[in-house]
Every structure is written in structure tokens, then in C-alpha cells.
C-alpha atoms as a PDB file:
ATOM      1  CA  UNK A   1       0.024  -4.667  14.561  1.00  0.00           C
ATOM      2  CA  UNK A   2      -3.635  -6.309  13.360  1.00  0.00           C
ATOM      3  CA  UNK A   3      -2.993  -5.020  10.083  1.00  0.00           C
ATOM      4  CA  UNK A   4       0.841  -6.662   9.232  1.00  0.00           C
ATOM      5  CA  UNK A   5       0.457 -10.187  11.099  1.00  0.00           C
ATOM      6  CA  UNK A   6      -3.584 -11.041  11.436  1.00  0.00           C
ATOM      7  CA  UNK A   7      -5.357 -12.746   8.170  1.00  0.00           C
ATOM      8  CA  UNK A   8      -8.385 -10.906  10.353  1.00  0.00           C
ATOM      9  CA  UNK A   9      -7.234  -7.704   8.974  1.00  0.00           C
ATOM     10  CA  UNK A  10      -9.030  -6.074   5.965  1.00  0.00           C
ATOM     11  CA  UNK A  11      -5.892  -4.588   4.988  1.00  0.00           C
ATOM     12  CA  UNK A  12      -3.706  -6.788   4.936  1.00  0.00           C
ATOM     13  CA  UNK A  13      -6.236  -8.988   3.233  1.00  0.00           C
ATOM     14  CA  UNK A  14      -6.253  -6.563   0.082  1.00  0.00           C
ATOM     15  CA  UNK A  15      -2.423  -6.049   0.208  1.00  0.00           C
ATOM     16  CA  UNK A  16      -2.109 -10.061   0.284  1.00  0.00           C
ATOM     17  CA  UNK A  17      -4.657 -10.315  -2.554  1.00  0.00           C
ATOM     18  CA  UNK A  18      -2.895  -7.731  -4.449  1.00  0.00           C
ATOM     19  CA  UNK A  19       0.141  -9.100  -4.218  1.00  0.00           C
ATOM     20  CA  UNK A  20      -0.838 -12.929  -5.442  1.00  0.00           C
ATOM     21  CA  UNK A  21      -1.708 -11.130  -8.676  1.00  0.00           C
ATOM     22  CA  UNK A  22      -5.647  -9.970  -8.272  1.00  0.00           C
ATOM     23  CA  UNK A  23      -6.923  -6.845  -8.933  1.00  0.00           C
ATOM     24  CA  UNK A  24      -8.267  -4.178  -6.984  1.00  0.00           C
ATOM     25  CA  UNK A  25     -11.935  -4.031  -8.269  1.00  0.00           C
ATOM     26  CA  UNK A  26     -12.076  -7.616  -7.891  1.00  0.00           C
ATOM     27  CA  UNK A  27     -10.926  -8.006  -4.631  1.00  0.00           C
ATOM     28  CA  UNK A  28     -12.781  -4.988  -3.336  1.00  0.00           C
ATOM     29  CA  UNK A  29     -16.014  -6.342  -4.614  1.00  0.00           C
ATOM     30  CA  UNK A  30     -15.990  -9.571  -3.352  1.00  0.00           C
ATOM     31  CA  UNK A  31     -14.422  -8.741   0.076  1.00  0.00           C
ATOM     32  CA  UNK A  32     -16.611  -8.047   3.398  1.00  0.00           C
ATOM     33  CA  UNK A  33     -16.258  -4.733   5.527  1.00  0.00           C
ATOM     34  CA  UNK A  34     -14.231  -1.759   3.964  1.00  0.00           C
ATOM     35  CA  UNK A  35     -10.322  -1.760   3.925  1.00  0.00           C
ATOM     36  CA  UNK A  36      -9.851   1.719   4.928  1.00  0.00           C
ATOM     37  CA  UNK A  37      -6.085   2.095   3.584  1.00  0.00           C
ATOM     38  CA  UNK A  38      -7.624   1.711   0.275  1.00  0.00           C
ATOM     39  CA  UNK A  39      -9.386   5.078   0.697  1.00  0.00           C
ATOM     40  CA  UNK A  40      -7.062   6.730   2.591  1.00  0.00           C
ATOM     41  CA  UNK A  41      -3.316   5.620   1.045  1.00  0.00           C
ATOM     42  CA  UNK A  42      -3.803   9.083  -1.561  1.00  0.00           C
ATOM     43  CA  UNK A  43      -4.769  11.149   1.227  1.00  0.00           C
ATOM     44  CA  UNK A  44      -1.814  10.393   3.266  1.00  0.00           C
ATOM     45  CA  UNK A  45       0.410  10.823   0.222  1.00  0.00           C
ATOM     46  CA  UNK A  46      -0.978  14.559  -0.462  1.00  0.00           C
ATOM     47  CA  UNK A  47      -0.281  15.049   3.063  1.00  0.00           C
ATOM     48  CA  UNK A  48       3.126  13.562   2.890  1.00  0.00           C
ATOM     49  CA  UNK A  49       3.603  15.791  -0.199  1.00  0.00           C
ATOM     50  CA  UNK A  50       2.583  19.340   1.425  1.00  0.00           C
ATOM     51  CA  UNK A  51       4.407  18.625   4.240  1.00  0.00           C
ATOM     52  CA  UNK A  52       7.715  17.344   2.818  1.00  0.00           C
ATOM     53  CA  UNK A  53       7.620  14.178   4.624  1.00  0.00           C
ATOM     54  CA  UNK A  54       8.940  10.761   2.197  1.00  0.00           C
ATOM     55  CA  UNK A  55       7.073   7.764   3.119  1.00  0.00           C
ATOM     56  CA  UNK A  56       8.848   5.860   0.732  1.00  0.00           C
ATOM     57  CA  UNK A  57       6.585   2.540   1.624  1.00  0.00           C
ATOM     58  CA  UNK A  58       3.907   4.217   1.694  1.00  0.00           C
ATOM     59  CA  UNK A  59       4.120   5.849  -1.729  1.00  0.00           C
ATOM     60  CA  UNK A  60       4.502   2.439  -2.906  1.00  0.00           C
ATOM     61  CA  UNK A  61       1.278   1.249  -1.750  1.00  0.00           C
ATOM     62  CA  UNK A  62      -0.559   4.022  -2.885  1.00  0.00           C
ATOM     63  CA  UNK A  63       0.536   3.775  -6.661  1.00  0.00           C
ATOM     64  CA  UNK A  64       0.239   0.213  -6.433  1.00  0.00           C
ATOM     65  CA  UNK A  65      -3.709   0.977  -5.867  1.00  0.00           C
ATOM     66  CA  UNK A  66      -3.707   3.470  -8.596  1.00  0.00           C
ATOM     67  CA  UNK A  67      -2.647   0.810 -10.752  1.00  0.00           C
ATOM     68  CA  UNK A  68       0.921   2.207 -11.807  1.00  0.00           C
ATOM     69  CA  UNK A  69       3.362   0.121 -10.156  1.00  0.00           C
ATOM     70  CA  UNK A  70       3.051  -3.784  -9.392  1.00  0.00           C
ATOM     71  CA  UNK A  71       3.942  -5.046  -6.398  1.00  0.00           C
ATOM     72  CA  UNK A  72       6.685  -6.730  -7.842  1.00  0.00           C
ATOM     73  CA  UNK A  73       8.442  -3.678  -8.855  1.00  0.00           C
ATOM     74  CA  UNK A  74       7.289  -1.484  -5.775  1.00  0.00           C
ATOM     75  CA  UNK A  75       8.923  -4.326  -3.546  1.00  0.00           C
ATOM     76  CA  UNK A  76      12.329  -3.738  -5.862  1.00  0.00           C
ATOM     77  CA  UNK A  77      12.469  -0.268  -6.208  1.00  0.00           C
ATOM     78  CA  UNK A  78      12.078  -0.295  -1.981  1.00  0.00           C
ATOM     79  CA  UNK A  79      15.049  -2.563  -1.549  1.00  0.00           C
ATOM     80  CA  UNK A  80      17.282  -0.645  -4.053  1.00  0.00           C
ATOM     81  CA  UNK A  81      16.433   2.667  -1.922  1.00  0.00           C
ATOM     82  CA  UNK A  82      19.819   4.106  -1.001  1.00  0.00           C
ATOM     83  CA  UNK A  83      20.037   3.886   3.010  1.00  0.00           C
ATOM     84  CA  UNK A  84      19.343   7.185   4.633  1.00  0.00           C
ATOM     85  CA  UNK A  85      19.378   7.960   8.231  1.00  0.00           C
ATOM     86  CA  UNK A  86      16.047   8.890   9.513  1.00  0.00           C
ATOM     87  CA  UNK A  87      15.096  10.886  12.271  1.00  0.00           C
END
């Protein structure tokens, strides 16, 4: 829960940062302590892939940090998602 509500959070702190428009080098360089989604976002995604599991959000987040979606369009393409039940 530290990481969606608390400005304390490193994460949430990049994703915030991100989002306003900065980059990622930038914001990474002149932060404090590590944001550990950063390095993990791809990992989870290759997991995600090997397993067949969609983490639709999370996708999102990781190409955002790979610098090929904005947030802007991530946030669009996540409300247009068709609704699916989940399990």
C-alpha cells in the first residue's frame, strides 16, 4: 500500500515523476535510495510471458521505462481494454 498512496515511496516517486513529463535517467540520477520496480518491471514481464499470465498494468509500466509508450498513452490504451473476467 506504501508504494500507491505514500510520497515516502521510491516508486511511486519515479512513477509520479514520470508521469509529470521527466525522464527516467533524470529522475533516477537525482533521486535517493533505489526504486526497485525500475529494475525489476522487465523481469516480471518475462515471467508473466513464460507463464502465460497478462498483467496488462503491469506491461504498461514496464514499456513506459523502456521508453516506448508514454504514460499518456499507456493510461489510454488501459482504459480502452475490453472488460474480461478474471480469476
Amino acid at each position: 500500500m506504501l508504494t500507491c498512496f505514500v510520497n515516502l515511496s521510491r516508486n511511486r516517486t519515479v512513477g509520479v515523476r514520470l508521469g509529470a513529463g521527466e525522464g527516467l535517467g533524470h529522475i533516477l540520477g537525482s533521486g535517493k535510495g533505489v526504486a526497485e520496480g525500475v529494475a525489476t518491471a522487465g523481469a516480471v514481464i518475462s515471467l508473466a510471458d513464460r507463464y502465460n499470465v497478462s498483467l496488462p498494468v503491469l506491461t504498461a509500466v514496464s514499456r513506459i521505462l523502456d521508453n516506448q509508450m508514454t504514460p499518456r498513452t499507456a493510461v489510454l490504451e488501459l482504459m480502452n481494454m475490453p472488460q474480461v473476467p478474471e480469476v
